[in-house]
PDB file of N, CA and C in Angstrom:
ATOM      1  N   UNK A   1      40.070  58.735 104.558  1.00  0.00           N
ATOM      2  CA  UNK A   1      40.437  58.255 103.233  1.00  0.00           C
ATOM      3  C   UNK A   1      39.700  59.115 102.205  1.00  0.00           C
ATOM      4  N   UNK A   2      40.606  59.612 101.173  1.00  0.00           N
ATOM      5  CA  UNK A   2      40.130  60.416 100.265  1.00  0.00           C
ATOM      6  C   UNK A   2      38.930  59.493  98.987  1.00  0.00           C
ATOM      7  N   UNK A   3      38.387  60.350  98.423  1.00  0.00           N
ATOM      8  CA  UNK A   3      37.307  59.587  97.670  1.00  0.00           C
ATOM      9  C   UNK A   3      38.404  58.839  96.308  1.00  0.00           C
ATOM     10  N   UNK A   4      39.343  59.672  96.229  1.00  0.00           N
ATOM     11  CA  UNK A   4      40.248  59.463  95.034  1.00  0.00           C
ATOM     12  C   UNK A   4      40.885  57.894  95.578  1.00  0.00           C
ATOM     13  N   UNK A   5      41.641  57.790  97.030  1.00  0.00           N
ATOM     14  CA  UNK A   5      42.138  56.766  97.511  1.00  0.00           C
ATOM     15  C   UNK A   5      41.025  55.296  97.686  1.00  0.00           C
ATOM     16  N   UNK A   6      39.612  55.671  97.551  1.00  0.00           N
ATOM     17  CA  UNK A   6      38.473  54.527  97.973  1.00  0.00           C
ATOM     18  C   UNK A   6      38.495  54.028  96.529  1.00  0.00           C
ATOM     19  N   UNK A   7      38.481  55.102  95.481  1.00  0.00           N
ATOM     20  CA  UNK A   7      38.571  54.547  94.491  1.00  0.00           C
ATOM     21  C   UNK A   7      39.694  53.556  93.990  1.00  0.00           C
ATOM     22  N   UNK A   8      40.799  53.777  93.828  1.00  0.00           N
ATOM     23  CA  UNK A   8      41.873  53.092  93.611  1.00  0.00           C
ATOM     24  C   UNK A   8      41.830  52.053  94.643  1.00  0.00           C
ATOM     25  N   UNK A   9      41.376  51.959  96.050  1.00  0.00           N
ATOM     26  CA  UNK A   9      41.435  50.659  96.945  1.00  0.00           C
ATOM     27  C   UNK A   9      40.372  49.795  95.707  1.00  0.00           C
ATOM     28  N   UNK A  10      39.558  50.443  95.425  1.00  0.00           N
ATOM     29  CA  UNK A  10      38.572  49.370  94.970  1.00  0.00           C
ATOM     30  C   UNK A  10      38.543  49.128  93.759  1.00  0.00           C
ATOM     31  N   UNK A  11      39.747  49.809  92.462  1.00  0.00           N
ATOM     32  CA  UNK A  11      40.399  48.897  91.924  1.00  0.00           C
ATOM     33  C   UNK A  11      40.932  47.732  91.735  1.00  0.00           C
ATOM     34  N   UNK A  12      41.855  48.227  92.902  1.00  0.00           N
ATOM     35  CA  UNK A  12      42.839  46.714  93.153  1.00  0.00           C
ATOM     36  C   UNK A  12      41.869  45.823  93.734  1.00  0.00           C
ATOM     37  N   UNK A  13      41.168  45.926  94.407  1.00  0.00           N
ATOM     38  CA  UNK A  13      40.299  44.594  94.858  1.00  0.00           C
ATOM     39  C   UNK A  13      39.488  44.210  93.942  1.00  0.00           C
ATOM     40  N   UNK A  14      39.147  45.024  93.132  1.00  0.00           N
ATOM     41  CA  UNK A  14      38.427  44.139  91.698  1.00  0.00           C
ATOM     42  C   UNK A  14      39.707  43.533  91.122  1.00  0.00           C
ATOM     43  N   UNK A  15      40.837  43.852  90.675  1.00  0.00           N
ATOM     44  CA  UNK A  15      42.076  43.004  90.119  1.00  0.00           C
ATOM     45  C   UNK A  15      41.651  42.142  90.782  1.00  0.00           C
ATOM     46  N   UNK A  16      42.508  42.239  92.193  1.00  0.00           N
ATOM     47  CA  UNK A  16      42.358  40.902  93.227  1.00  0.00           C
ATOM     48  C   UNK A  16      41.667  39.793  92.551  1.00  0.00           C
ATOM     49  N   UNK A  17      40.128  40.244  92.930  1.00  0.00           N
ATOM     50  CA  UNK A  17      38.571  39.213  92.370  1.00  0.00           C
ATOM     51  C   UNK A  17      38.640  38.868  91.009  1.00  0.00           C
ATOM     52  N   UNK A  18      39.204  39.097  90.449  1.00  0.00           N
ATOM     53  CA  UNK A  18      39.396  38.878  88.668  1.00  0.00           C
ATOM     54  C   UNK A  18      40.183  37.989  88.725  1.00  0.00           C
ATOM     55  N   UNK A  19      41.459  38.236  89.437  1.00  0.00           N
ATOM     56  CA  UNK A  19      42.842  37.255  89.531  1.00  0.00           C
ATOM     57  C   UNK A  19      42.205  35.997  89.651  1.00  0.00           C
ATOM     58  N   UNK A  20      41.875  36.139  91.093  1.00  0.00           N
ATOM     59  CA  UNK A  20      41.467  35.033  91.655  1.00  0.00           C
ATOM     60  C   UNK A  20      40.330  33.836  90.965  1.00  0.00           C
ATOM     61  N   UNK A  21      38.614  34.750  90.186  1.00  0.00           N
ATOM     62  CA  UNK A  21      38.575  33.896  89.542  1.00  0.00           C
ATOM     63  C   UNK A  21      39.182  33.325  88.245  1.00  0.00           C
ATOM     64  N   UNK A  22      39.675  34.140  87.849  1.00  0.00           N
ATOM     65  CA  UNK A  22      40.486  33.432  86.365  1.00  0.00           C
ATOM     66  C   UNK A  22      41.428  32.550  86.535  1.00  0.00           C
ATOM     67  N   UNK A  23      41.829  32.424  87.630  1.00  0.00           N
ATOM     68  CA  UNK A  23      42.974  31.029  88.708  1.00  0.00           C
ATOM     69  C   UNK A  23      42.478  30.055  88.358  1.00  0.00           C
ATOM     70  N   UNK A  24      40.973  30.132  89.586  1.00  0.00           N
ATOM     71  CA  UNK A  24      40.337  28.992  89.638  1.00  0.00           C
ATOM     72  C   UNK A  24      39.536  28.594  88.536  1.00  0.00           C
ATOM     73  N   UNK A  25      39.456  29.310  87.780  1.00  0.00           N
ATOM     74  CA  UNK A  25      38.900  28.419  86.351  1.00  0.00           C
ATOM     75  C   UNK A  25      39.696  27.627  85.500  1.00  0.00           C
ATOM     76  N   UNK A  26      40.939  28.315  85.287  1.00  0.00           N
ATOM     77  CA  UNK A  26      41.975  27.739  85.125  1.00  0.00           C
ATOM     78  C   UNK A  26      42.544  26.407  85.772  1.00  0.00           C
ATOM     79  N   UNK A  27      42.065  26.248  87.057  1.00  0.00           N
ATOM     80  CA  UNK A  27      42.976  25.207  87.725  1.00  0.00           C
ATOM     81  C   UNK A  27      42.005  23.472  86.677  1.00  0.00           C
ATOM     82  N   UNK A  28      42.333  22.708  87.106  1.00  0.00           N
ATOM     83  CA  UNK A  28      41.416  21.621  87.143  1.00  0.00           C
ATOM     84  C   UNK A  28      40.763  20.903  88.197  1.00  0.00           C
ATOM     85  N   UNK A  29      39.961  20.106  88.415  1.00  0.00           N
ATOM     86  CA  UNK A  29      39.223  19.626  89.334  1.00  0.00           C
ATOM     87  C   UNK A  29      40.551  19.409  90.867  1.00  0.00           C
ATOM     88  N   UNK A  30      41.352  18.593  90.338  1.00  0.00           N
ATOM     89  CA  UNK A  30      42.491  18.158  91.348  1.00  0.00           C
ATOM     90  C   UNK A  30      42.974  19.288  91.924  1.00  0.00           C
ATOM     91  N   UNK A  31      43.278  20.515  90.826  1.00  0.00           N
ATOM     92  CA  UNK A  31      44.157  21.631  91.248  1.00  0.00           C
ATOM     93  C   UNK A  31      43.339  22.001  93.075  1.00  0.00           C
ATOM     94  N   UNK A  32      41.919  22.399  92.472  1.00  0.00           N
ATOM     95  CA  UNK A  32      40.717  23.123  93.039  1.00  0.00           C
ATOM     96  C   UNK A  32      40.557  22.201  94.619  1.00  0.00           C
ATOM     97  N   UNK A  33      40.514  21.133  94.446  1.00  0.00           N
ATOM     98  CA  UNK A  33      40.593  20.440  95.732  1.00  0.00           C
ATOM     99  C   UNK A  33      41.730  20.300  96.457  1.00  0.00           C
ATOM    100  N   UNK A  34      42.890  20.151  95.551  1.00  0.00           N
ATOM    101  CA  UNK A  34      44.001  20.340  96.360  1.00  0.00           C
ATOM    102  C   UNK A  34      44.209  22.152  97.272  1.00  0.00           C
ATOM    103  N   UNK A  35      43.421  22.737  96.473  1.00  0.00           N
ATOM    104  CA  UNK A  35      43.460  24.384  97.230  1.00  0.00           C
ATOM    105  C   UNK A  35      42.729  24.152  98.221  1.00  0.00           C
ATOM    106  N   UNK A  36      41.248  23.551  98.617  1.00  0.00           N
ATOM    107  CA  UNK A  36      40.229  23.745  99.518  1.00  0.00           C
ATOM    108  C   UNK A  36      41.236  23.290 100.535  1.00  0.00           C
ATOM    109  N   UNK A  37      41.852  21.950 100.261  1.00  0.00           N
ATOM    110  CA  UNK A  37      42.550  21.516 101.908  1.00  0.00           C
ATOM    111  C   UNK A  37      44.151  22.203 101.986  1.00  0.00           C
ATOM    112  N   UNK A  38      44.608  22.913 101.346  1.00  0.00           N
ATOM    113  CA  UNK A  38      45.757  24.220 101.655  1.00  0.00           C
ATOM    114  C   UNK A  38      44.918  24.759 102.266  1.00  0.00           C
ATOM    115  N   UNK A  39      43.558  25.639 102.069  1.00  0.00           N
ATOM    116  CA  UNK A  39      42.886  26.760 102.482  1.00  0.00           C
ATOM    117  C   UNK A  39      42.405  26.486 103.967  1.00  0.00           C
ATOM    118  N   UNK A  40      42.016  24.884 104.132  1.00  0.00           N
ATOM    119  CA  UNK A  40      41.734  24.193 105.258  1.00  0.00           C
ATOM    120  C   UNK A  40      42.605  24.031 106.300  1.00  0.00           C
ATOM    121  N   UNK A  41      43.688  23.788 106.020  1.00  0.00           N
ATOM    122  CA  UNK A  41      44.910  23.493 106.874  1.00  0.00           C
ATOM    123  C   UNK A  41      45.358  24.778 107.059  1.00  0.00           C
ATOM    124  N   UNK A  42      45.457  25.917 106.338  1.00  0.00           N
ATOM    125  CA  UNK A  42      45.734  27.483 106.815  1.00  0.00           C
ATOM    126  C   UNK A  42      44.835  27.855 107.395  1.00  0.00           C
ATOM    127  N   UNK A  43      43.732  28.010 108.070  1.00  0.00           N
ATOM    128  CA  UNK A  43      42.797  28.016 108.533  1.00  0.00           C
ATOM    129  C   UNK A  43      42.629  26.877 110.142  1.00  0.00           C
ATOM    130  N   UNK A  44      42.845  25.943 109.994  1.00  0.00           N
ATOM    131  CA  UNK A  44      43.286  25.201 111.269  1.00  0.00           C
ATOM    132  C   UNK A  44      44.616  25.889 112.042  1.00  0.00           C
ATOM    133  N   UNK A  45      45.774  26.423 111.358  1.00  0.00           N
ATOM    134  CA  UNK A  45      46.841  26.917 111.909  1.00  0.00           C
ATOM    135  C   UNK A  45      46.517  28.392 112.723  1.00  0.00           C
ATOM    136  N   UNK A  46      45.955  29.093 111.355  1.00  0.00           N
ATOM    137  CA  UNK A  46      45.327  30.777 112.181  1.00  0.00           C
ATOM    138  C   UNK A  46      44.673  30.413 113.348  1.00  0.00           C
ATOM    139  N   UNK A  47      43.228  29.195 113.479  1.00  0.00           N
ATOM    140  CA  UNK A  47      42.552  29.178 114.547  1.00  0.00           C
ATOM    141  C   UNK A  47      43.271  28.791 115.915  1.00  0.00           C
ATOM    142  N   UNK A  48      44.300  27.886 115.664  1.00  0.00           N
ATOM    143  CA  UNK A  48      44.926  27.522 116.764  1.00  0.00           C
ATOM    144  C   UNK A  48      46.517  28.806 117.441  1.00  0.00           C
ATOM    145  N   UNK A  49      47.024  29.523 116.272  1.00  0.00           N
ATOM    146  CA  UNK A  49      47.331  30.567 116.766  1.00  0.00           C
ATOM    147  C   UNK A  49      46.422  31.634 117.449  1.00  0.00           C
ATOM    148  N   UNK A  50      44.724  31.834 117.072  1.00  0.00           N
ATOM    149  CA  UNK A  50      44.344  32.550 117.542  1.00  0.00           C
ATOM    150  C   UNK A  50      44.211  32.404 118.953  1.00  0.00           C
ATOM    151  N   UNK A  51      44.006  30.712 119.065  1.00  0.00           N
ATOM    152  CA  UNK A  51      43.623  30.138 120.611  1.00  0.00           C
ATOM    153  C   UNK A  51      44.844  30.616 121.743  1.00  0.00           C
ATOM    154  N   UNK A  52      46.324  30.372 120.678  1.00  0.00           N
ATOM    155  CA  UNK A  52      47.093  30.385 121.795  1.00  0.00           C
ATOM    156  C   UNK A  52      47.477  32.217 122.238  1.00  0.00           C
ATOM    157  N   UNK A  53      47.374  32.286 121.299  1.00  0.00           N
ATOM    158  CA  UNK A  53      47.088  34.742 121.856  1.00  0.00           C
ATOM    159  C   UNK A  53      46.298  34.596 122.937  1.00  0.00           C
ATOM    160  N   UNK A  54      45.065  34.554 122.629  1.00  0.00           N
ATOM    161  CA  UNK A  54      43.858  34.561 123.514  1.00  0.00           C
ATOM    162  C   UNK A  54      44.632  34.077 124.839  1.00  0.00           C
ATOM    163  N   UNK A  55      45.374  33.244 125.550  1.00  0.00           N
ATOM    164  CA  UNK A  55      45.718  32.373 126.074  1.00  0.00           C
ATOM    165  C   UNK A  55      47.010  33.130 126.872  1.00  0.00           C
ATOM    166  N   UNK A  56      47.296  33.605 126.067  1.00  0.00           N
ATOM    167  CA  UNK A  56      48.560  34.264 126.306  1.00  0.00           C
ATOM    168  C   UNK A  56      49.671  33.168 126.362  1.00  0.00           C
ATOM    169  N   UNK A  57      49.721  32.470 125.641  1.00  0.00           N
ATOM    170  CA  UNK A  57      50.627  30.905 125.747  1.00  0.00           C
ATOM    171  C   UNK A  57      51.776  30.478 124.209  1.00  0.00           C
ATOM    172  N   UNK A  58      52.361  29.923 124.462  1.00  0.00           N
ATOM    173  CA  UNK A  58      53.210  29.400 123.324  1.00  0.00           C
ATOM    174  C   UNK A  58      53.242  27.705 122.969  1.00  0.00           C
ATOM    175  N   UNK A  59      52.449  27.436 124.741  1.00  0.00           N
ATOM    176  CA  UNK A  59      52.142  25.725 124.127  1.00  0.00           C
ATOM    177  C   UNK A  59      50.986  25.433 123.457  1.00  0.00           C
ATOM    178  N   UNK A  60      51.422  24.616 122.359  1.00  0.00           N
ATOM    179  CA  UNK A  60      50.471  24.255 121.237  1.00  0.00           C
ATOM    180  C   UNK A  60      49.890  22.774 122.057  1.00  0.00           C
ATOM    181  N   UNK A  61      49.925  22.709 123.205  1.00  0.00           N
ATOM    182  CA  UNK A  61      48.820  21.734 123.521  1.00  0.00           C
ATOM    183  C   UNK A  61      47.488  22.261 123.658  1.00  0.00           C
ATOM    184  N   UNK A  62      48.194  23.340 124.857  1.00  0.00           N
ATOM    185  CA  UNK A  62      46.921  24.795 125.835  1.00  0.00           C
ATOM    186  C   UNK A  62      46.400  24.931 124.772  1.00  0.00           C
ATOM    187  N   UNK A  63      47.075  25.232 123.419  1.00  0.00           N
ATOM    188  CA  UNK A  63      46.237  26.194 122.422  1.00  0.00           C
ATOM    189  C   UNK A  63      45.167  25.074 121.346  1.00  0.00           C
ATOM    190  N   UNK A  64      45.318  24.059 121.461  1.00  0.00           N
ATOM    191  CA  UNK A  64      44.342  23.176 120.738  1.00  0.00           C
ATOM    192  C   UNK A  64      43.510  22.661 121.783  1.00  0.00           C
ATOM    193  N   UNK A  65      43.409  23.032 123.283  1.00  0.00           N
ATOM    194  CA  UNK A  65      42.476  22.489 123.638  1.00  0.00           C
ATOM    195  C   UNK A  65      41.527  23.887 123.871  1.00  0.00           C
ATOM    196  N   UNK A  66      42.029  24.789 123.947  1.00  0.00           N
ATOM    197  CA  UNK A  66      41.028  26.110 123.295  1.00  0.00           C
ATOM    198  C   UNK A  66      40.221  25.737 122.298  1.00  0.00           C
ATOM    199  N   UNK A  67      41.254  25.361 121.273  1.00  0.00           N
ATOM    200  CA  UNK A  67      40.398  24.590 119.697  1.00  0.00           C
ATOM    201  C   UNK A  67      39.260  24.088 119.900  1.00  0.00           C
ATOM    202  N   UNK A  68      39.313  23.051 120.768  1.00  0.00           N
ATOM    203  CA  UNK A  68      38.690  21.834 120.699  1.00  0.00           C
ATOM    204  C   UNK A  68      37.213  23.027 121.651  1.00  0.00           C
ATOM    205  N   UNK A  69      37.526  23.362 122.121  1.00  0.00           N
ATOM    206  CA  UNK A  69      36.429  23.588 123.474  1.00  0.00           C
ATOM    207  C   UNK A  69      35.392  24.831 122.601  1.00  0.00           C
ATOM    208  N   UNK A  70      36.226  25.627 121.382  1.00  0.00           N
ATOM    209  CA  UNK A  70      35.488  27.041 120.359  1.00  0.00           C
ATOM    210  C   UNK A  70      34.915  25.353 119.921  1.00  0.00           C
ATOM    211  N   UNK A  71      35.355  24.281 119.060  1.00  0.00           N
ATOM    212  CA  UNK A  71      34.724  23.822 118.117  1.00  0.00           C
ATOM    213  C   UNK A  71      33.300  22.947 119.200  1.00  0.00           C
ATOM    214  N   UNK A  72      33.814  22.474 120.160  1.00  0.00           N
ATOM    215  CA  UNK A  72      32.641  22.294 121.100  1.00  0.00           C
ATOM    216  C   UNK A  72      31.665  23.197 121.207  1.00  0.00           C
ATOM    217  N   UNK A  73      31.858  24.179 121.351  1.00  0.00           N
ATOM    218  CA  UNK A  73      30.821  25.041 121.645  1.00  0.00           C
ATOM    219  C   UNK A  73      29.978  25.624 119.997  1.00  0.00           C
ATOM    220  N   UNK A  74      30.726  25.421 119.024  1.00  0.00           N
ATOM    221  CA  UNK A  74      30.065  25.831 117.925  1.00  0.00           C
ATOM    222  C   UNK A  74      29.358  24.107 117.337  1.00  0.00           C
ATOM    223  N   UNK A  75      29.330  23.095 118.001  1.00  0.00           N
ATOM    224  CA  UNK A  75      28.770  21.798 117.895  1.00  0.00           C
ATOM    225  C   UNK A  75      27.343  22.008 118.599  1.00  0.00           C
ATOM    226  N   UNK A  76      27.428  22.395 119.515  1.00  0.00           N
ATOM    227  CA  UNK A  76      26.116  22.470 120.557  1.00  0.00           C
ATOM    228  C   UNK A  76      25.331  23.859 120.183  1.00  0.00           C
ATOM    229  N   UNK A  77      26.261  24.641 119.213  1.00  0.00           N
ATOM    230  CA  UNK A  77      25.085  25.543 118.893  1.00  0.00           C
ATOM    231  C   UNK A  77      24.489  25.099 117.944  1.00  0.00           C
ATOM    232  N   UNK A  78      25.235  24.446 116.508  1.00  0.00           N
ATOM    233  CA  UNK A  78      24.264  23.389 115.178  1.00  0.00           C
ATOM    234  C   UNK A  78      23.514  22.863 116.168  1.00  0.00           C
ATOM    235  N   UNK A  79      23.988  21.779 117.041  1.00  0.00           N
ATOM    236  CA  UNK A  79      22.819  20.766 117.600  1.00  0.00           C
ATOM    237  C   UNK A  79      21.819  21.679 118.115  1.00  0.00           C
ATOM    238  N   UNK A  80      22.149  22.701 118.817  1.00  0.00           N
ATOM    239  CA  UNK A  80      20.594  22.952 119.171  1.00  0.00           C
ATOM    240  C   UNK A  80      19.706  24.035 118.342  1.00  0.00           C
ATOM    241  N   UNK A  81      19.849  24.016 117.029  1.00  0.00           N
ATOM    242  CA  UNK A  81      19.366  24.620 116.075  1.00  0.00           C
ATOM    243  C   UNK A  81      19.355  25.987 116.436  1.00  0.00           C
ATOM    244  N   UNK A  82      20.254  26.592 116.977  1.00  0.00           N
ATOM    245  CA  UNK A  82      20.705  28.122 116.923  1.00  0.00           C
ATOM    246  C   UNK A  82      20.693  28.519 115.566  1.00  0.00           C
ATOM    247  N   UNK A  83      21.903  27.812 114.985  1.00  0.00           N
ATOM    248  CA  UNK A  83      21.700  28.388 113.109  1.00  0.00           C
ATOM    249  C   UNK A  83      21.143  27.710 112.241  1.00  0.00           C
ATOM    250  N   UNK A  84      20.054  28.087 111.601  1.00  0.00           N
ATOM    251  CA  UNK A  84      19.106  27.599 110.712  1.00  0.00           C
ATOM    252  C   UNK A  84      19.699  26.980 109.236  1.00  0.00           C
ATOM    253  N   UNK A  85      19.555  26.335 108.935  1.00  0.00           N
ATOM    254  CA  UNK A  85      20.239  26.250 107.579  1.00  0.00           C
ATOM    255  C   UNK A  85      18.862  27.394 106.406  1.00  0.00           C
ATOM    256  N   UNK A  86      18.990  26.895 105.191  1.00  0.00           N
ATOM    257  CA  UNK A  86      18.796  28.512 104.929  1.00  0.00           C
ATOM    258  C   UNK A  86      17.726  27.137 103.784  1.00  0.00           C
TER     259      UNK A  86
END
């Protein structure tokens, strides 16, 4: 990537970051929470598509009990104070 092309990438991603906060300032309290659980629920869908790749599968049972077994295992790492809170 040319220095000319890093530049212009990192244009648009400042747009991007500008967009984005001038959205959310804009929104109101309701707007802003109604985004966290869109952002939440898109985020439950990616993880459980990721499960079922991994899997090599198309049943969305197989692929949420992948879910369940990543979110198990990221339970027992909080519980056993692997990650520190800060």
């Amino acid at each position: 990537m040319t220095d000319f092309q890093k530049s212009e990438l990192k244009q648009m991603q400042d747009a991007i970051y500008r967009e984005k906060i001038l959205r959310a300032r804009s929104m109101t309290k309701e707007e802003r929470l109604q985004e966290v659980f869109d952002q939440s629920e898109l985020q439950i869908q990616m993880m459980l598509a990721g499960a079922m790749h991994k899997l090599g599968t198309t049943c969305e049972a197989e692929g949420w009990k992948e879910v369940e077994r990543w979110i198990e295992k990221l339970d027992y790492l909080r519980d056993s104070k692997f990650y520190k809170p800060f």
